[in-house]
C-alpha atoms as a PDB file:
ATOM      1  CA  UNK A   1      15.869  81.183  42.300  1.00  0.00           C
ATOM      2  CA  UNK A   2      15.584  82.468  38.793  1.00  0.00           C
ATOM      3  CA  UNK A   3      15.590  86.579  38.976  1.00  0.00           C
ATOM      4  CA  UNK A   4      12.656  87.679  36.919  1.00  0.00           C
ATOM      5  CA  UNK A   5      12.866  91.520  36.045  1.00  0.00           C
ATOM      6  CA  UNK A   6      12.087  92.793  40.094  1.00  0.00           C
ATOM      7  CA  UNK A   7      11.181  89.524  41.287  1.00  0.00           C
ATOM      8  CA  UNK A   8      11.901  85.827  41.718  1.00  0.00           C
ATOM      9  CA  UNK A   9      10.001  82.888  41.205  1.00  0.00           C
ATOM     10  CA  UNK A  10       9.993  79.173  41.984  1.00  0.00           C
ATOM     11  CA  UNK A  11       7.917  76.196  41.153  1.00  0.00           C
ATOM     12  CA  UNK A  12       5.359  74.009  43.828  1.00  0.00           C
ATOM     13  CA  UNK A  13       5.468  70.692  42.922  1.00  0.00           C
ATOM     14  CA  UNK A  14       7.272  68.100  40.785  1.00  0.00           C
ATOM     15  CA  UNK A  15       9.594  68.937  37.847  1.00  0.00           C
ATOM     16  CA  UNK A  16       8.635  69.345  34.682  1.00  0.00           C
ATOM     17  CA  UNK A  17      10.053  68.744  31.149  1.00  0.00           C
ATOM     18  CA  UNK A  18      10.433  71.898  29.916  1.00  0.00           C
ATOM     19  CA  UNK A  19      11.765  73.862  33.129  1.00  0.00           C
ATOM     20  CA  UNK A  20      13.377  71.361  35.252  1.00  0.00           C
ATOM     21  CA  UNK A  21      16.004  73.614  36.074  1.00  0.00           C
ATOM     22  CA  UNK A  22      13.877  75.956  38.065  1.00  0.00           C
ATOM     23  CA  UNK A  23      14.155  75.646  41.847  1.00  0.00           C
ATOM     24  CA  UNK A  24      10.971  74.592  43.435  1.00  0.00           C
ATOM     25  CA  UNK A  25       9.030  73.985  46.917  1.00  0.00           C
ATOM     26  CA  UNK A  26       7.907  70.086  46.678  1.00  0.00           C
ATOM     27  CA  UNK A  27       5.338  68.660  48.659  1.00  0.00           C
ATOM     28  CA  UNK A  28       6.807  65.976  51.212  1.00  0.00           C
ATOM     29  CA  UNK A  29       5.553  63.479  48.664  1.00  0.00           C
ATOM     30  CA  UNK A  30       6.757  65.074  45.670  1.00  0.00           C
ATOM     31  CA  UNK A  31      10.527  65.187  46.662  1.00  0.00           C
ATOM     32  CA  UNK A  32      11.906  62.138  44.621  1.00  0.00           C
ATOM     33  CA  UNK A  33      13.151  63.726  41.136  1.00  0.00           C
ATOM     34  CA  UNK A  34      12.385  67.421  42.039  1.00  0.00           C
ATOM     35  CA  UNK A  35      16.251  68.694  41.424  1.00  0.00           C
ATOM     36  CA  UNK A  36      17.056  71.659  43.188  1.00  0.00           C
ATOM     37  CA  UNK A  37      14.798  72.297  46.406  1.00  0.00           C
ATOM     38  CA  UNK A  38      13.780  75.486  47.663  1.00  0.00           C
ATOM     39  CA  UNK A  39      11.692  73.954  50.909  1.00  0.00           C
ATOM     40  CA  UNK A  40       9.959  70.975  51.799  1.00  0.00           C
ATOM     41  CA  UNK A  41       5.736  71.863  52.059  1.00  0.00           C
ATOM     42  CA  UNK A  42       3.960  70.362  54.881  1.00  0.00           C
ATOM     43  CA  UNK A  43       0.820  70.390  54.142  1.00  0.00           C
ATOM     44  CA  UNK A  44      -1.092  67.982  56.484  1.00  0.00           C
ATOM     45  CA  UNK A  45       1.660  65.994  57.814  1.00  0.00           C
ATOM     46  CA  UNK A  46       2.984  66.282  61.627  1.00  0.00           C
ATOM     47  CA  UNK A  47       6.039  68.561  63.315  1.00  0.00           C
ATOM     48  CA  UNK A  48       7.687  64.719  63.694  1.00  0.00           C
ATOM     49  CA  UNK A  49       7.840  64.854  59.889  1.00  0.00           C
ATOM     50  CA  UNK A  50       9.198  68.376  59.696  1.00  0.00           C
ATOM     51  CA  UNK A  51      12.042  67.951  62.222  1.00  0.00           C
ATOM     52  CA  UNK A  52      13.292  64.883  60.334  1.00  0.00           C
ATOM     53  CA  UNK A  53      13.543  66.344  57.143  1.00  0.00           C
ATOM     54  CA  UNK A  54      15.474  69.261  58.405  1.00  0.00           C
ATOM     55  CA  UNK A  55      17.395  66.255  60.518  1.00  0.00           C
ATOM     56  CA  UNK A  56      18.099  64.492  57.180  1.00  0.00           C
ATOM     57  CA  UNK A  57      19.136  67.979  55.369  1.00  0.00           C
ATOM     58  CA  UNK A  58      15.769  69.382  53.631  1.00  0.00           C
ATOM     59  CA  UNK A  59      17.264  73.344  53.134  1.00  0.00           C
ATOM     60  CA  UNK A  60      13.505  74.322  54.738  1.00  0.00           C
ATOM     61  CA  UNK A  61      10.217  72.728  55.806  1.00  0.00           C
ATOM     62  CA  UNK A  62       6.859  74.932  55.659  1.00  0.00           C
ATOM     63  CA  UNK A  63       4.358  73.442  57.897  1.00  0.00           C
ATOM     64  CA  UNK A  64       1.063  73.403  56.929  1.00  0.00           C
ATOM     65  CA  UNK A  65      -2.291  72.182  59.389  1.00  0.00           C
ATOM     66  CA  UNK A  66       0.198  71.130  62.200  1.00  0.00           C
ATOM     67  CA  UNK A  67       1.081  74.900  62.451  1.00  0.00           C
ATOM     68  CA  UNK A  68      -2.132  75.642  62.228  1.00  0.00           C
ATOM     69  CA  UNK A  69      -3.419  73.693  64.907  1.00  0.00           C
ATOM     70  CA  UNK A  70      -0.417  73.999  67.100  1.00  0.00           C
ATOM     71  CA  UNK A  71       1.383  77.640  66.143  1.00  0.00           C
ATOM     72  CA  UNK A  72       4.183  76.857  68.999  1.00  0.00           C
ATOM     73  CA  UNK A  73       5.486  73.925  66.464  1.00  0.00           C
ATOM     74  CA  UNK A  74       7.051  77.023  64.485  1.00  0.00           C
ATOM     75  CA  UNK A  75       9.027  78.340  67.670  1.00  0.00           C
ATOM     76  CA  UNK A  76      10.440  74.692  68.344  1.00  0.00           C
ATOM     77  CA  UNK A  77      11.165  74.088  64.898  1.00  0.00           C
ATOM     78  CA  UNK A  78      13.067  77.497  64.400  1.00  0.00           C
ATOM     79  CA  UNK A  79      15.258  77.262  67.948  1.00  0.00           C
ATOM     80  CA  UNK A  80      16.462  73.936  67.294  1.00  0.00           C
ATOM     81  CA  UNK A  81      17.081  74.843  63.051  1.00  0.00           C
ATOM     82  CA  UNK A  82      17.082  78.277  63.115  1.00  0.00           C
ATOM     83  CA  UNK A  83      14.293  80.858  61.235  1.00  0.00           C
ATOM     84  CA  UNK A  84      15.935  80.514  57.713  1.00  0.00           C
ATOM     85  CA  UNK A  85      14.705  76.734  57.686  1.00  0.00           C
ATOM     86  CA  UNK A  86      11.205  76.998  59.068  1.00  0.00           C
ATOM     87  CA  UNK A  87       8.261  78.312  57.187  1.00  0.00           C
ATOM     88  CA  UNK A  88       4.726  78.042  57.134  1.00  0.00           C
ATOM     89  CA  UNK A  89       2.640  76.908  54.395  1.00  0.00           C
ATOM     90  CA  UNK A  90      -1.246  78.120  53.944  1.00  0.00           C
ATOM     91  CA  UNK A  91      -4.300  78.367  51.708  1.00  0.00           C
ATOM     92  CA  UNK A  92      -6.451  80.853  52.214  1.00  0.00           C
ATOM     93  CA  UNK A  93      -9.790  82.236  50.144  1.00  0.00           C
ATOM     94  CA  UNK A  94     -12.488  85.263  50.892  1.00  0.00           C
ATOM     95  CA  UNK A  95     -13.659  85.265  53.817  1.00  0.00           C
ATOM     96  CA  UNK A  96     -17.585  85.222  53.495  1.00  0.00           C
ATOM     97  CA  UNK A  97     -19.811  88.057  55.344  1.00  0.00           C
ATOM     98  CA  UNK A  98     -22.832  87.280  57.519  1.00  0.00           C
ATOM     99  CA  UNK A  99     -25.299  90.223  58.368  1.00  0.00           C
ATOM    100  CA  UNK A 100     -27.394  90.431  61.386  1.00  0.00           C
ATOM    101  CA  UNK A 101     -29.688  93.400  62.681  1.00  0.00           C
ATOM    102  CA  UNK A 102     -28.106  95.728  65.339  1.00  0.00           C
ATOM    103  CA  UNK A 103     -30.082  96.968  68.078  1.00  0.00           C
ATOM    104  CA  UNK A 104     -27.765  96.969  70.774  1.00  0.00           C
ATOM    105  CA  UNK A 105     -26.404 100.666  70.228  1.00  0.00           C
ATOM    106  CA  UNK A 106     -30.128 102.811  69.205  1.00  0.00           C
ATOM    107  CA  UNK A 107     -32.901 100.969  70.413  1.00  0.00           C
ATOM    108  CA  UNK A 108     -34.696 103.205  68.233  1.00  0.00           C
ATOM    109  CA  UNK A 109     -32.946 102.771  65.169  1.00  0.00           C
ATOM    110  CA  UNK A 110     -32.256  98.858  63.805  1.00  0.00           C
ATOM    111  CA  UNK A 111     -29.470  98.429  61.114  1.00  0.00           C
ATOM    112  CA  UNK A 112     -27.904  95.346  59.545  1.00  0.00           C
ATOM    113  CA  UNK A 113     -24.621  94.952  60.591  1.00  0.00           C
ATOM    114  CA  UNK A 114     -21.584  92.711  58.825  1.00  0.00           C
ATOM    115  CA  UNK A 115     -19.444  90.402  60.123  1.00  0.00           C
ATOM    116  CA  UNK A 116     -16.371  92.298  59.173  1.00  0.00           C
ATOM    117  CA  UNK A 117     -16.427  95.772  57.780  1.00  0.00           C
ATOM    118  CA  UNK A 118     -12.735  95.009  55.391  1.00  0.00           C
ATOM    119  CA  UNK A 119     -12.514  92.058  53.102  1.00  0.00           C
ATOM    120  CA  UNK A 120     -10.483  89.989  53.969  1.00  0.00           C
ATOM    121  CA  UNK A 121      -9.207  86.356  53.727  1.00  0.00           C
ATOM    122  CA  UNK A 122      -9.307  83.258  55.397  1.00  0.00           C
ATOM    123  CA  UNK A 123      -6.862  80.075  55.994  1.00  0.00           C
ATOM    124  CA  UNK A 124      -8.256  76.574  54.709  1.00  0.00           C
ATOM    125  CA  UNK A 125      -7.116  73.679  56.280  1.00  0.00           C
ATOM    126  CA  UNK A 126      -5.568  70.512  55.167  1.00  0.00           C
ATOM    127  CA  UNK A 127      -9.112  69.293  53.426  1.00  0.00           C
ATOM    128  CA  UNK A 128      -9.735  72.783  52.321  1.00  0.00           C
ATOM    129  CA  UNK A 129     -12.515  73.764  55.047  1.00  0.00           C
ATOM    130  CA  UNK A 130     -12.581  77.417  55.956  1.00  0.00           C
ATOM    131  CA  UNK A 131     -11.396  77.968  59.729  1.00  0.00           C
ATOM    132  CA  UNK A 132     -12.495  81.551  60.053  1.00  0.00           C
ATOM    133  CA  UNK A 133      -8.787  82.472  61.191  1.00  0.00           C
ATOM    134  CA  UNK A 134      -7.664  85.542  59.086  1.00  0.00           C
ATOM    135  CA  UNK A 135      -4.464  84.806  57.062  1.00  0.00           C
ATOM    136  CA  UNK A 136      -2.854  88.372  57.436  1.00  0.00           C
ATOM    137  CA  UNK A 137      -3.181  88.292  61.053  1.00  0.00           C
ATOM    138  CA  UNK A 138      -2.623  84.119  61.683  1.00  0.00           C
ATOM    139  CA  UNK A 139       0.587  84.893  58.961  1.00  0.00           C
ATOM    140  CA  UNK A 140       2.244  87.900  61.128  1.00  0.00           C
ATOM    141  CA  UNK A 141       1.766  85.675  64.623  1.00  0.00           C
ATOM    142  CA  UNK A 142       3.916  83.092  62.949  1.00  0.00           C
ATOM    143  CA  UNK A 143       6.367  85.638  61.954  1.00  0.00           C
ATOM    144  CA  UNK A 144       6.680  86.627  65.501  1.00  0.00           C
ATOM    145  CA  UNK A 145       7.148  83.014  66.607  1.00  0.00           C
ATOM    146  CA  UNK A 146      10.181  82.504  64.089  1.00  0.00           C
ATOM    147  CA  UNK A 147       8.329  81.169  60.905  1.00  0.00           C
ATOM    148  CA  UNK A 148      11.189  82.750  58.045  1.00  0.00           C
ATOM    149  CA  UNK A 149       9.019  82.316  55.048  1.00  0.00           C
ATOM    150  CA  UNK A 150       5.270  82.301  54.195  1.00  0.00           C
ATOM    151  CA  UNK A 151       3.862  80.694  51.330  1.00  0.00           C
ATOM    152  CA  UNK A 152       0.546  81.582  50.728  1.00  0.00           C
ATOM    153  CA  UNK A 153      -1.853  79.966  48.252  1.00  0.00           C
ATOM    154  CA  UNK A 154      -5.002  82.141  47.285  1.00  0.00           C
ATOM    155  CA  UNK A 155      -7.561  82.988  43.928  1.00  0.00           C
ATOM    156  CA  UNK A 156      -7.268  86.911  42.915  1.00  0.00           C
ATOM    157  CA  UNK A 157     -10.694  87.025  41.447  1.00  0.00           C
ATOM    158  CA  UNK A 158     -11.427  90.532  41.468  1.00  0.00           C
ATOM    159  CA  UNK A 159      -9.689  93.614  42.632  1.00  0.00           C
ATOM    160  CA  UNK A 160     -11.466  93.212  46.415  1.00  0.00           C
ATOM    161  CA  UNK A 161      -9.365  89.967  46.462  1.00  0.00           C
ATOM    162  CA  UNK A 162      -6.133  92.000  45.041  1.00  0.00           C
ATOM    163  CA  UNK A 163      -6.294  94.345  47.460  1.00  0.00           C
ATOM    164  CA  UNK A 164      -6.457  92.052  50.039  1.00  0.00           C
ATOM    165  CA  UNK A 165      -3.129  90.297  48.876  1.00  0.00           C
ATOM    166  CA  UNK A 166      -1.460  94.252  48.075  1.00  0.00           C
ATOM    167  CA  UNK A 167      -2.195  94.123  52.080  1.00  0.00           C
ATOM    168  CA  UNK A 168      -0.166  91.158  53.303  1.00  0.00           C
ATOM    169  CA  UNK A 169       2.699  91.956  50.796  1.00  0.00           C
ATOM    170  CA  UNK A 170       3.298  95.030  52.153  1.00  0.00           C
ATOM    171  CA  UNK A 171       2.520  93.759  55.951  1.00  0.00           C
ATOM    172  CA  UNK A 172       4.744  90.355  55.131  1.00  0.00           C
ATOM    173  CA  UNK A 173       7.276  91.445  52.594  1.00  0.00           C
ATOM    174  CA  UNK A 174       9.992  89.476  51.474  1.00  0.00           C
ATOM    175  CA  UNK A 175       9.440  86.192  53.552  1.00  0.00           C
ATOM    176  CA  UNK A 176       6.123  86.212  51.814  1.00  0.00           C
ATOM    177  CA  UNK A 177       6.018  83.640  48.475  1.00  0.00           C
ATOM    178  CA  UNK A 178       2.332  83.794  46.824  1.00  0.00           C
ATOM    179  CA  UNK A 179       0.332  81.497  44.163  1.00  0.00           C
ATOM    180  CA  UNK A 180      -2.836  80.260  43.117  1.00  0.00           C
ATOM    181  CA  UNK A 181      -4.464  77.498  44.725  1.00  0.00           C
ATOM    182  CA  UNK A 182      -6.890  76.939  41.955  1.00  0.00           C
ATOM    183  CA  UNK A 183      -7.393  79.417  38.884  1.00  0.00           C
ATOM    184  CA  UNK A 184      -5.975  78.065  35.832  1.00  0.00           C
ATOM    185  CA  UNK A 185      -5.023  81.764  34.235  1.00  0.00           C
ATOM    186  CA  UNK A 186      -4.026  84.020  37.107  1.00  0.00           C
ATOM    187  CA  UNK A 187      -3.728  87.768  36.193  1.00  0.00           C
ATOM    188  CA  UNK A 188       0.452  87.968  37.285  1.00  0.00           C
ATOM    189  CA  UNK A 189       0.528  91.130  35.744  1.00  0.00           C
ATOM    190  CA  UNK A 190      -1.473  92.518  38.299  1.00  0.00           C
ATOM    191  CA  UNK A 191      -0.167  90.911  41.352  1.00  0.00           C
ATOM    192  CA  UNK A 192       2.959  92.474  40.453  1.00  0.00           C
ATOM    193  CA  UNK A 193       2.277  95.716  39.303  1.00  0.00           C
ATOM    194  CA  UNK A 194      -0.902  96.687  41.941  1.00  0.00           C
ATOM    195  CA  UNK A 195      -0.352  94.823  44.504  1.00  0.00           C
ATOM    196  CA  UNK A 196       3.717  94.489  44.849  1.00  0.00           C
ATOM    197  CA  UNK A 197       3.717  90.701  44.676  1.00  0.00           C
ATOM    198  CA  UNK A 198       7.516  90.345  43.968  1.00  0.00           C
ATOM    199  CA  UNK A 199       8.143  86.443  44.742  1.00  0.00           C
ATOM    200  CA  UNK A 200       5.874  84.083  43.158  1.00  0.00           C
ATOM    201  CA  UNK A 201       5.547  80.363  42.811  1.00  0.00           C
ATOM    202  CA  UNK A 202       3.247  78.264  40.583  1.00  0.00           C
ATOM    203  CA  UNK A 203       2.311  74.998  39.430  1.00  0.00           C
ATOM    204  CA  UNK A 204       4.835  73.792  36.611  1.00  0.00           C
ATOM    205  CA  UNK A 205       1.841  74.395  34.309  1.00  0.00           C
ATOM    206  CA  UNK A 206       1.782  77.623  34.744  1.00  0.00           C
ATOM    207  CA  UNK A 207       5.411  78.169  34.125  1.00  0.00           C
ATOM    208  CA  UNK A 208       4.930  76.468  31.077  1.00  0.00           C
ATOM    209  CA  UNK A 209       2.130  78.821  29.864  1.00  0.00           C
ATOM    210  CA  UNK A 210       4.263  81.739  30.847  1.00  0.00           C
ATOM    211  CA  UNK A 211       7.621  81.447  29.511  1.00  0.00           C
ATOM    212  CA  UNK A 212       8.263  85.098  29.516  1.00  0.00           C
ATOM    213  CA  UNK A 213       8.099  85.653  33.156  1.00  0.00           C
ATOM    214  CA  UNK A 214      11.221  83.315  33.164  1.00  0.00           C
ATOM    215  CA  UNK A 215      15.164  84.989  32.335  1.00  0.00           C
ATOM    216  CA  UNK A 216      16.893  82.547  30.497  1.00  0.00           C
END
């Protein structure tokens, strides 16, 4: 990993022209040409797949939907590998609020009452559907099962969306890795500075845009 000032940061996908010497986290289908690998992502494909890439040698695997749908695929995974090799990989965006009128409590008195009373976000799967599973909490449960790293994928928007990442940096800390999953021009400066973000990896377009995050 390339230090940058207090943090690191890695690439997600294939190698670029300008930065190929940057170590990076390829996507199963990315791998051929990617130099240096940081950790195979997973992001639809089977445990099967992740076992024999860490079978063949892959450093790590971060498993994506088949954690999601089956979260004891992280325990196997990390008892037969070990915890260093194992991740899990997720997307996540703001969780939307419903409202519906309370009565329950005061007859006499009728409020509208939210869904949740703290932003939060939550995990997409594979095809990008929201699953209404929370990331921080679905992101600590696979800590306890062994996951070693989380990469997390999510849009900072606004500050409600920064403080919910400030959250699960301090609650993950250094196994977390964060990015963008869509926004062209992410505000770094404020993932680092307010909300403690201190290992990042982006898109090789973004590195490109941002040369000065890099130490040469």
């Amino acid at each position: 990993m390339q230090r940058v000032s207090r943090f690191l940061v890695s690439c997600l996908g294939p190698a670029g022209e300008t930065t190929p010497e940057v170590p990076r986290f390829a996507f199963d289908g990315d791998l051929a040409g990617c130099g240096a690998i940081t950790g195979v992502v997973l992001a639809r494909e089977p445990e099967a797949r992740a076992r024999e890439l860490l079978q063949a040698g892959a450093p790590s695997v971060f498993l994506g939907e088949a954690a999601l749908k089956d979260s004891s695929a992280v325990g196997r995974l990390a008892a037969e590998f070990g915890p260093g090799r194992v991740g899990v990989y997720a997307t996540a965006a703001r969780m939307e609020v419903s409202w519906a009128l309370e009565t329950v409590c005061n007859a006499d008195f009728r409020f509208m009452m939210p869904s949740r009373c703290e932003p939060c976000w939550e995990l997409l799967d594979g095809a990008g559907a929201r699953t209404g599973t929370e990331a921080a909490w679905w992101l600590g449960e696979m800590s306890k099962l062994g996951a070693g790293s989380l990469l997390l994928r999510a849009d900072v928007r606004d500050d409600t969306d920064l403080n919910v990442l400030a959250r699960i940096v301090e609650q993950c800390g250094e196994r977390l890795w964060v990015g963008p999953l869509m926004d062209p021009e992410p505000a770094f400066e404020d993932w680092i500075e307010r909300a403690s973000a201190r290992r990042l990896v982006l898109p090789q377009a973004l590195l490109e845009r941002v040369p000065g995050l890099l130490v040469q």
